[in-house]
Protein backbone atom coordinates (compact mmCIF):
# COMPACT_ATOMS: atom_id res chain seq x y z
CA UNK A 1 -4.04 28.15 39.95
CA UNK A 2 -2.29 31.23 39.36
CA UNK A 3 -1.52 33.34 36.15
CA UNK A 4 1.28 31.54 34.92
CA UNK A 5 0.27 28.23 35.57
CA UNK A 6 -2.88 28.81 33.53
CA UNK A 7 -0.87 30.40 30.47
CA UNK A 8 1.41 27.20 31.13
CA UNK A 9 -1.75 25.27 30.15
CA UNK A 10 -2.87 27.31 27.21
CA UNK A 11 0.31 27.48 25.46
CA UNK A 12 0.83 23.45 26.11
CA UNK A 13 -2.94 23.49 24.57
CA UNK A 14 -2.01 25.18 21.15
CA UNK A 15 0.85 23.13 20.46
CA UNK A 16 -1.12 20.10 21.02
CA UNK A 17 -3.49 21.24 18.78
CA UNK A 18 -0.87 22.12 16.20
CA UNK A 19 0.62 19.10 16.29
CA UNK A 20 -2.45 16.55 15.73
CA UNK A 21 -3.42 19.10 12.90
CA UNK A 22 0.05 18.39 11.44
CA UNK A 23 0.25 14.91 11.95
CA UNK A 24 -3.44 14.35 10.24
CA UNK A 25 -2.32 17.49 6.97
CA UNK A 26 0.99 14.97 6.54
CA UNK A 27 -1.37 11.84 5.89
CA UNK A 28 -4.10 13.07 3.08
CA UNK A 29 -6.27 10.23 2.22
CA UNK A 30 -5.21 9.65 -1.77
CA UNK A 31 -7.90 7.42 -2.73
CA UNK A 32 -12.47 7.80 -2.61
CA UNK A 33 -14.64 7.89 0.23
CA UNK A 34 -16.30 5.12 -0.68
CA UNK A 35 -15.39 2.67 1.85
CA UNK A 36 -14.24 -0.26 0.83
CA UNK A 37 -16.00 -2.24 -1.86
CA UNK A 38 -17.81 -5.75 -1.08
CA UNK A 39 -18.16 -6.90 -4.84
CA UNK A 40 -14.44 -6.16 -6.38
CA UNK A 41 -13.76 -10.61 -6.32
CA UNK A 42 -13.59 -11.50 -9.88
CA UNK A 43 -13.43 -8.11 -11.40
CA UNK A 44 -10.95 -7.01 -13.90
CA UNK A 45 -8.42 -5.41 -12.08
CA UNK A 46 -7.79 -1.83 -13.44
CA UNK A 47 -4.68 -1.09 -15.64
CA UNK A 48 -2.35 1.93 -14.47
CA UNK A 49 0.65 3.49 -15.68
CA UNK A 50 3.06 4.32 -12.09
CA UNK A 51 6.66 5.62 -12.13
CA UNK A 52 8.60 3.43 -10.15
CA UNK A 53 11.51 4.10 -8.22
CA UNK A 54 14.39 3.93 -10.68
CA UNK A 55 12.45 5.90 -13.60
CA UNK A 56 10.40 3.48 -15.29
CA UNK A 57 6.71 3.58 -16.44
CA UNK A 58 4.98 0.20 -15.58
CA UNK A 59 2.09 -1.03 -16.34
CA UNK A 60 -0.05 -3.89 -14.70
CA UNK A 61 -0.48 -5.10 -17.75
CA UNK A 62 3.24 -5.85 -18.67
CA UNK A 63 2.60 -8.56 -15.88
CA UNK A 64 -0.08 -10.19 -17.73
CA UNK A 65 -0.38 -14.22 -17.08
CA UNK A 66 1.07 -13.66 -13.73
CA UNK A 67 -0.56 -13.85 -10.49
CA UNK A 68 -0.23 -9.71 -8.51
CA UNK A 69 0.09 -8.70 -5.27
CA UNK A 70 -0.75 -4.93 -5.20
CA UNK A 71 0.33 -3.75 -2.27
CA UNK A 72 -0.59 -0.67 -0.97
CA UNK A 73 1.72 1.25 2.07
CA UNK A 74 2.94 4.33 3.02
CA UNK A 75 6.47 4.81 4.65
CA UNK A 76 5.04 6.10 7.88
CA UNK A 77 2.77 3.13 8.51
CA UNK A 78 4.12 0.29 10.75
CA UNK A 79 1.99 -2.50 10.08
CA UNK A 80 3.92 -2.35 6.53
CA UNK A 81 6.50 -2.42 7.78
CA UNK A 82 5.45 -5.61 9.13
CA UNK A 83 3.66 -7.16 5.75
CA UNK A 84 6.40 -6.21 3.52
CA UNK A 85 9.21 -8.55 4.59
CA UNK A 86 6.72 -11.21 4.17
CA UNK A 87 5.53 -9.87 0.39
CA UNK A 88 9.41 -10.05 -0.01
CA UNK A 89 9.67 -13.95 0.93
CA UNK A 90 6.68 -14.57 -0.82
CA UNK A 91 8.50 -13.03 -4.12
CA UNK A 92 11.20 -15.09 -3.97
CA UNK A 93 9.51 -18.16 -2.95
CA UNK A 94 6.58 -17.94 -5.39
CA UNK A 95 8.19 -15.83 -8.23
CA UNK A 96 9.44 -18.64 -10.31
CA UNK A 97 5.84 -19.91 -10.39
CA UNK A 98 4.49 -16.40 -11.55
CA UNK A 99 3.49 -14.71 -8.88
CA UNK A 100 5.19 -10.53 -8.89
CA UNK A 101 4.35 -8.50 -5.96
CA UNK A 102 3.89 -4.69 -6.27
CA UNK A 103 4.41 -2.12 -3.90
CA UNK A 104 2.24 1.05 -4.52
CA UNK A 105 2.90 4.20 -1.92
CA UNK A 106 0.09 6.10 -1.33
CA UNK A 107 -0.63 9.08 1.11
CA UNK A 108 2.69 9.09 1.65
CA UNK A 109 4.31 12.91 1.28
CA UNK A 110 8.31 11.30 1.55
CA UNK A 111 10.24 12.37 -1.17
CA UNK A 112 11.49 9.58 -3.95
CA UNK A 113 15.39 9.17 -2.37
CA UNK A 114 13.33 8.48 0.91
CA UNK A 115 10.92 6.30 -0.23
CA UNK A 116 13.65 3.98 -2.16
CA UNK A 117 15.92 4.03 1.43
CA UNK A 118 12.92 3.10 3.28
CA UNK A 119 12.31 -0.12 1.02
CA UNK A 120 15.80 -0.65 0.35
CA UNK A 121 16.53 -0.56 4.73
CA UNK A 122 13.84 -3.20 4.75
CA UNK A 123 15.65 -5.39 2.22
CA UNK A 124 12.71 -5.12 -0.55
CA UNK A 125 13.95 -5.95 -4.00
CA UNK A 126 10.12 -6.02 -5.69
CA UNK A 127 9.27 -3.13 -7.54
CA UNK A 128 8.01 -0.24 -5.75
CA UNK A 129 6.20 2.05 -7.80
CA UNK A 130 4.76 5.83 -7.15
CA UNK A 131 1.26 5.91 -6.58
CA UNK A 132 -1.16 8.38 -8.04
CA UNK A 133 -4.93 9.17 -6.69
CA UNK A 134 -6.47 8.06 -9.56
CA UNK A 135 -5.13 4.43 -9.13
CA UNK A 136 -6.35 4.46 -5.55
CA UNK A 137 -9.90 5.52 -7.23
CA UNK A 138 -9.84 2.93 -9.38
CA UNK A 139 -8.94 0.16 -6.99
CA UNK A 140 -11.87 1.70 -4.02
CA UNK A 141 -8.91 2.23 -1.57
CA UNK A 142 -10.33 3.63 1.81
CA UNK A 143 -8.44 6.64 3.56
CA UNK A 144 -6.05 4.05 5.54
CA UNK A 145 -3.43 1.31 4.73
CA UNK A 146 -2.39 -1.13 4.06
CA UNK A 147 -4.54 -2.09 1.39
CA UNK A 148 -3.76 -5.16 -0.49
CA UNK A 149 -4.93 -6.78 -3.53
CA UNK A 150 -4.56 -10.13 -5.52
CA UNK A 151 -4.83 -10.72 -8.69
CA UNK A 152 -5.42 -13.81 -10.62
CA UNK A 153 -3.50 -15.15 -13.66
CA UNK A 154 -6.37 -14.17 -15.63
CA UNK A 155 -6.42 -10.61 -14.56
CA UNK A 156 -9.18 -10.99 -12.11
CA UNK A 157 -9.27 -10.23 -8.33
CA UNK A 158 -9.18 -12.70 -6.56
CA UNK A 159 -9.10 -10.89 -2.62
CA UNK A 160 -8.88 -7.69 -1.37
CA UNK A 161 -7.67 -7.35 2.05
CA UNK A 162 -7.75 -4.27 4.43
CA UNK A 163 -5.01 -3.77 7.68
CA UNK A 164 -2.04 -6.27 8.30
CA UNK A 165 -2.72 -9.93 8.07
CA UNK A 166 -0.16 -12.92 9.65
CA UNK A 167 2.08 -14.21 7.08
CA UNK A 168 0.33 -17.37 6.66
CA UNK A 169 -3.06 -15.50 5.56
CA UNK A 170 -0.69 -13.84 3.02
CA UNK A 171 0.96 -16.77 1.85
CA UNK A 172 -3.30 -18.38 1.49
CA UNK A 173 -3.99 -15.63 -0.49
CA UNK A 174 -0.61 -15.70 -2.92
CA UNK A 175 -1.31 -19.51 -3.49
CA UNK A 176 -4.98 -18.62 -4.57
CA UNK A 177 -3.92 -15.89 -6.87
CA UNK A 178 -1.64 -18.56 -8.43
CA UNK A 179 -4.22 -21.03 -8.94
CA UNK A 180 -6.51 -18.80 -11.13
CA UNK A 181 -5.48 -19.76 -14.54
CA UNK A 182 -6.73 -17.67 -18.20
């Protein structure tokens, strides 16, 4: 090899480098190390206070006697971009019965206009709200997503699932959360 081949291949080296260093920095991992958490069925799930897109504090609680998708995505991850179409026809197909789907962002470092063009390109109308560390603490989420819980009508989770599941497991897991009753 000669001398410029070889600082070819160190300078294609450090940009490499620099790049996978950015790429990991632009994904920080908002919630615990913990790992995900084998015993959360039938816990209280955890009340939080998130903005949400258009300004408002919401609270899980102002959903109470309803059955909750918490959904938990980032703009930069494709498999939600999958799932959340489907949380969208699940909304509209199971909202009448009680059922409200919520999309939390997490280790996501988009800004708020970006966030809300994302969702709205995708044709989601459920609320999106602004997630916060200490709500992926509370819930156990692990360092990737999508993370996705349901909650009972009584306030209880009912499943926890990790990664992008087929529409029909989603659709199971809605129909349970609607069963659970106070």
């Amino acid at each position: 090899m000669n001398r410029a081949s070889v600082v070819l291949m160190v300078v294609a080296i450090g940009i490499t480098a620099l790049l996978v260093t950015k790429l990991r920095s632009s994904r920080p991992p908002v919630a615990s190390d913990r790992g995900p958490s084998l015993n959360v069925k039938g816990q209280m799930a955890p009340d939080f206070a998130l903005e949400s897109l258009d300004g408002r504090t919401v609270h899980l609680s102002d959903f109470h006697g309803k059955a909750i998708v918490l959904n938990f995505w980032a703009t930069w991850c494709t498999p939600c971009r999958y799932e959340m179409p489907w949380f969208e026809q699940m909304q509209k197909q199971y909202g009448p019965q009680g059922l409200q789907v919520l999309g939390i962002t997490v280790h996501d470092t988009s800004e708020k206009n970006d966030i809300a063009a994302f969702a709205s390109n995708l044709g989601i109308d459920y609320p999106i709200l602004l997630g916060k560390k200490s709500v992926g603490e509370a819930y156990e989420c692990v360092r990737s997503v999508p993370v996705t819980i349901y909650v009972g009508r009584d306030g209880k989770i009912v499943e926890k699932v990790f990664g992008l599941k087929g529409r029909d497991e989603i659709e199971e897991s809605v129909r349970k959360s609607l069963s659970r009753r106070q």
